[in-house]
C-alpha atoms as a PDB file:
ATOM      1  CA  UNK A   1     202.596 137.617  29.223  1.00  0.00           C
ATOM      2  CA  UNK A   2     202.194 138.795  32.912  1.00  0.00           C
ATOM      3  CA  UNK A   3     200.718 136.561  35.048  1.00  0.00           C
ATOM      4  CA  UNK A   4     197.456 136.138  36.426  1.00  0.00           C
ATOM      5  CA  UNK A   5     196.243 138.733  38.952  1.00  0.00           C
ATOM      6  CA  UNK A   6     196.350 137.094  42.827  1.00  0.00           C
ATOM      7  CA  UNK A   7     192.358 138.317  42.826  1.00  0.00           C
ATOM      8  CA  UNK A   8     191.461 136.439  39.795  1.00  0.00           C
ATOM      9  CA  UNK A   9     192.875 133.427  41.656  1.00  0.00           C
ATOM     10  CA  UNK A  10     190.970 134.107  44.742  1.00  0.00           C
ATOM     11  CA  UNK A  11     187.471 135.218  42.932  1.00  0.00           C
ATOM     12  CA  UNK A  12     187.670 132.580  40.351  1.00  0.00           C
ATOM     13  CA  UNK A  13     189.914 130.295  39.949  1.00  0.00           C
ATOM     14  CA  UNK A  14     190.312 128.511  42.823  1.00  0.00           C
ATOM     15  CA  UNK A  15     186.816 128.329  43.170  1.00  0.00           C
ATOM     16  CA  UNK A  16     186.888 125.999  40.079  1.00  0.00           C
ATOM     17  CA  UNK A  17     189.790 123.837  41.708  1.00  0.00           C
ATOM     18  CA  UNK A  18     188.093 123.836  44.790  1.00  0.00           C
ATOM     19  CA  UNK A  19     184.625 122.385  42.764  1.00  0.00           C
ATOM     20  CA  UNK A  20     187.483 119.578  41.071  1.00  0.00           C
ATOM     21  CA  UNK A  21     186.090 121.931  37.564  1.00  0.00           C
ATOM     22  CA  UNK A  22     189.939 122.266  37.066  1.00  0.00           C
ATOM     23  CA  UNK A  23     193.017 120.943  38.715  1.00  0.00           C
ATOM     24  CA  UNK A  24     195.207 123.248  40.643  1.00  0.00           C
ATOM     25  CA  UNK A  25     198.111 124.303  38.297  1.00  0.00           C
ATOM     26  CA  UNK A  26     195.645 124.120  35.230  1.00  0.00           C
ATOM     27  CA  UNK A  27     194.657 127.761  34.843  1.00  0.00           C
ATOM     28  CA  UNK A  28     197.772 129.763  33.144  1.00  0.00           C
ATOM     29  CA  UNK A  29     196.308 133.128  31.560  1.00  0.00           C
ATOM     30  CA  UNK A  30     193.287 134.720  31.974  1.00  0.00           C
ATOM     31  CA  UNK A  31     191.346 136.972  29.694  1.00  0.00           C
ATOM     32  CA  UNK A  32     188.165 139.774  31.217  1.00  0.00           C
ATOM     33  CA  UNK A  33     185.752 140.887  28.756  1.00  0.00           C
ATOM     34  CA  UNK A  34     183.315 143.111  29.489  1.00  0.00           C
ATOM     35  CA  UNK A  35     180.990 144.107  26.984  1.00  0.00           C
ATOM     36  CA  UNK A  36     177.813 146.507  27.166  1.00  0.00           C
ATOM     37  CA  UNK A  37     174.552 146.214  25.912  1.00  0.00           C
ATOM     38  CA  UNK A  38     174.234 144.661  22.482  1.00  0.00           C
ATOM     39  CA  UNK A  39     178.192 144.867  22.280  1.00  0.00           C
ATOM     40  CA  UNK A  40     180.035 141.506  20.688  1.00  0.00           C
ATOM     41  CA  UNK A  41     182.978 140.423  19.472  1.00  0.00           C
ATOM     42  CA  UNK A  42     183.516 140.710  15.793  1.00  0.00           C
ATOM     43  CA  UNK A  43     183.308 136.834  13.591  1.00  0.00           C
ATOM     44  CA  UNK A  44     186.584 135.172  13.210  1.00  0.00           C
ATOM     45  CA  UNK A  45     188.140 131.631  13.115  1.00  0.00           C
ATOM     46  CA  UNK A  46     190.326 131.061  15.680  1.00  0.00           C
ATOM     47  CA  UNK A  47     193.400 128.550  14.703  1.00  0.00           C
ATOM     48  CA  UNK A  48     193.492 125.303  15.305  1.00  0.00           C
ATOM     49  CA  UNK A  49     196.564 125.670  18.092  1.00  0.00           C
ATOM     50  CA  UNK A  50     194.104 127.574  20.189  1.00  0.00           C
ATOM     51  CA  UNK A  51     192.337 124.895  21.474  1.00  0.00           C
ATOM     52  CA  UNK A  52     195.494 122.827  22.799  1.00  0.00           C
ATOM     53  CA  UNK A  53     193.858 123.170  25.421  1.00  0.00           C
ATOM     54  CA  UNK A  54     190.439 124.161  26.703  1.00  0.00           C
ATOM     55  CA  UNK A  55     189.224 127.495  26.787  1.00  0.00           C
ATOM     56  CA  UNK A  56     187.191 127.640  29.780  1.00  0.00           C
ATOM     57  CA  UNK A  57     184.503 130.705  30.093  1.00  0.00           C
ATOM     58  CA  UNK A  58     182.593 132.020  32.856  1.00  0.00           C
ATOM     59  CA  UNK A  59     179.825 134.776  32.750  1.00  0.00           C
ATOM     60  CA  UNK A  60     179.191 136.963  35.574  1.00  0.00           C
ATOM     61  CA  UNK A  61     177.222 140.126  34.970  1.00  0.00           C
ATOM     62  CA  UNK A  62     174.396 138.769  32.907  1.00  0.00           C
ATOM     63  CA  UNK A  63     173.099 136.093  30.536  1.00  0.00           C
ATOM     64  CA  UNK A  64     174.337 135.664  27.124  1.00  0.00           C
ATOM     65  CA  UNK A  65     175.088 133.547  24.191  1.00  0.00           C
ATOM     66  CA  UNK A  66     177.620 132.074  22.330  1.00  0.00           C
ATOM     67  CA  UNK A  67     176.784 132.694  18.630  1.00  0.00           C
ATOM     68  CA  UNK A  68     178.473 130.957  15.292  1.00  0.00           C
ATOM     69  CA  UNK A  69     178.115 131.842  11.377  1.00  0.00           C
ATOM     70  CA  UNK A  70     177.118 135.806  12.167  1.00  0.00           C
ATOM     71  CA  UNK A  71     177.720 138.230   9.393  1.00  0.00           C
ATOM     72  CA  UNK A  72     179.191 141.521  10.377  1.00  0.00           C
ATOM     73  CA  UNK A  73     178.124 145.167   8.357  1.00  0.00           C
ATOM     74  CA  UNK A  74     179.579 148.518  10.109  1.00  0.00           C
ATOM     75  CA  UNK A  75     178.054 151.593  10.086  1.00  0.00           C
ATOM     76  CA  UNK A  76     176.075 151.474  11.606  1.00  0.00           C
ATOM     77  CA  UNK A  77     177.334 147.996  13.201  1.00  0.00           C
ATOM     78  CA  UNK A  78     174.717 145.470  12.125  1.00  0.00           C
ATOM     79  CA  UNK A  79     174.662 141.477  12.230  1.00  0.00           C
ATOM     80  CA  UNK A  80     172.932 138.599  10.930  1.00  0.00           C
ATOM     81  CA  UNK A  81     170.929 136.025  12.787  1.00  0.00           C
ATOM     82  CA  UNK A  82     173.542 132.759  14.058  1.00  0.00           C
ATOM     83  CA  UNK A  83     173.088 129.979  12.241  1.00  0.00           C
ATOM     84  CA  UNK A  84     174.106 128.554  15.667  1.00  0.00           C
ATOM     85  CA  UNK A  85     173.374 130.107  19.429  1.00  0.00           C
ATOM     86  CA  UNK A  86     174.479 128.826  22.602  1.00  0.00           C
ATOM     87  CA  UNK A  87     173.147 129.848  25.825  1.00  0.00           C
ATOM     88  CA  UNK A  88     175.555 131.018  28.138  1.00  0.00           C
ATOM     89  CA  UNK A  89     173.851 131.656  31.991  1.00  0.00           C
ATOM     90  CA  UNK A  90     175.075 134.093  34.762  1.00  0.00           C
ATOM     91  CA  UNK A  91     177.230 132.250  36.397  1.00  0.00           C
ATOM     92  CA  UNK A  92     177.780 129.172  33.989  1.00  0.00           C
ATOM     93  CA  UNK A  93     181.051 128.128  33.312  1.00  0.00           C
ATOM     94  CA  UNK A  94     181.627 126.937  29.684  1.00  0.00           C
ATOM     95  CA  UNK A  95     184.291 124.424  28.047  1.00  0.00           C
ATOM     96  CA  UNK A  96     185.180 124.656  24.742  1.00  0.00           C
ATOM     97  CA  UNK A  97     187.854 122.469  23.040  1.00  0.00           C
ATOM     98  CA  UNK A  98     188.750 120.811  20.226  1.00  0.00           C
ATOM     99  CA  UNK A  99     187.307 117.676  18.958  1.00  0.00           C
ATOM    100  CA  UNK A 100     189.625 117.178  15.990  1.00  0.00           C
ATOM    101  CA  UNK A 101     192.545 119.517  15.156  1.00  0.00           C
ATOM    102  CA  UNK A 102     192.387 118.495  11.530  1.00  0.00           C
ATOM    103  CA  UNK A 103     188.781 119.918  11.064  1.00  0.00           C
ATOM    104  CA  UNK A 104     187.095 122.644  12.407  1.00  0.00           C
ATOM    105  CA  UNK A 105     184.978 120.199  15.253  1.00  0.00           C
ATOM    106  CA  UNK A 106     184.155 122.127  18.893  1.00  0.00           C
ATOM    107  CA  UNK A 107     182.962 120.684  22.043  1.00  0.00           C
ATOM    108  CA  UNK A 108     181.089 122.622  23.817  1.00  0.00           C
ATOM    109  CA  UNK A 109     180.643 121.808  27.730  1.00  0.00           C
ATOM    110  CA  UNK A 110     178.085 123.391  29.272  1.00  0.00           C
ATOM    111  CA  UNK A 111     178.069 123.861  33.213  1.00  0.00           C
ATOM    112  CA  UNK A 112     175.842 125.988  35.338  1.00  0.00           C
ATOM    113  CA  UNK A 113     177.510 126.334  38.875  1.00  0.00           C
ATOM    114  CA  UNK A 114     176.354 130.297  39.801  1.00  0.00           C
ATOM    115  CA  UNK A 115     177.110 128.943  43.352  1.00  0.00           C
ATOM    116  CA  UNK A 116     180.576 129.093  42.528  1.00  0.00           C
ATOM    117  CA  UNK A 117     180.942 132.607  41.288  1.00  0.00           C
ATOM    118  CA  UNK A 118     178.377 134.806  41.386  1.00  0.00           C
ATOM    119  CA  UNK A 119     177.095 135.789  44.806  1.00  0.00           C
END
């Protein structure tokens, strides 16, 4: 795995260290999505192992959500309403970990802090 770029450090993540979100040393790979316009990830169940430790999120461009139980047709590419939705602000930064690794129990940590990020 390569290591995190020196800009992601400087635009992100030492924000969060500086804010006490994270201690310094915590962050160890980083991840950019960037979707358009009604664009998603497909559904799937992440294992268990994942959330050794938390997965920590951070939205920049625009609001969004964080949606659980969608059904997925393609073509066209269609999906079901969530059973479960989960706000996700510009500029919030979102925890999610693992309440119990032998079930399949999230935390979810909410945090707006678009002073820390987004300018």
């Amino acid at each position: 795995m390569d290591d995190v770029p020196k800009w992601i450090y400087r635009l992100v993540v030492d924000r969060l260290v500086d804010a006490k979100v994270v201690p310094k040393g915590f962050v160890n790979c980083a991840v950019i999505n960037d979707y358009q316009p009604g664009g998603c990830i497909v559904s799937h169940i992440d294992p268990p192992h994942i959330f050794d430790r938390p997965i920590i999120t951070v939205n920049f461009f625009s609001d969004s959500a964080l949606c659980f139980g969608c059904k997925f047709a393609f073509k066209p590419m269609r999906t079901s309403k969530p059973v479960y939705s989960v706000p996700l602000l510009r500029g919030g930064v979102t925890f999610i970990e693992c309440v119990s690794s032998a079930s399949a129990d999230v935390s979810l940590t909410l945090a707006a802090a678009p002073h820390l990020l987004v300018k």
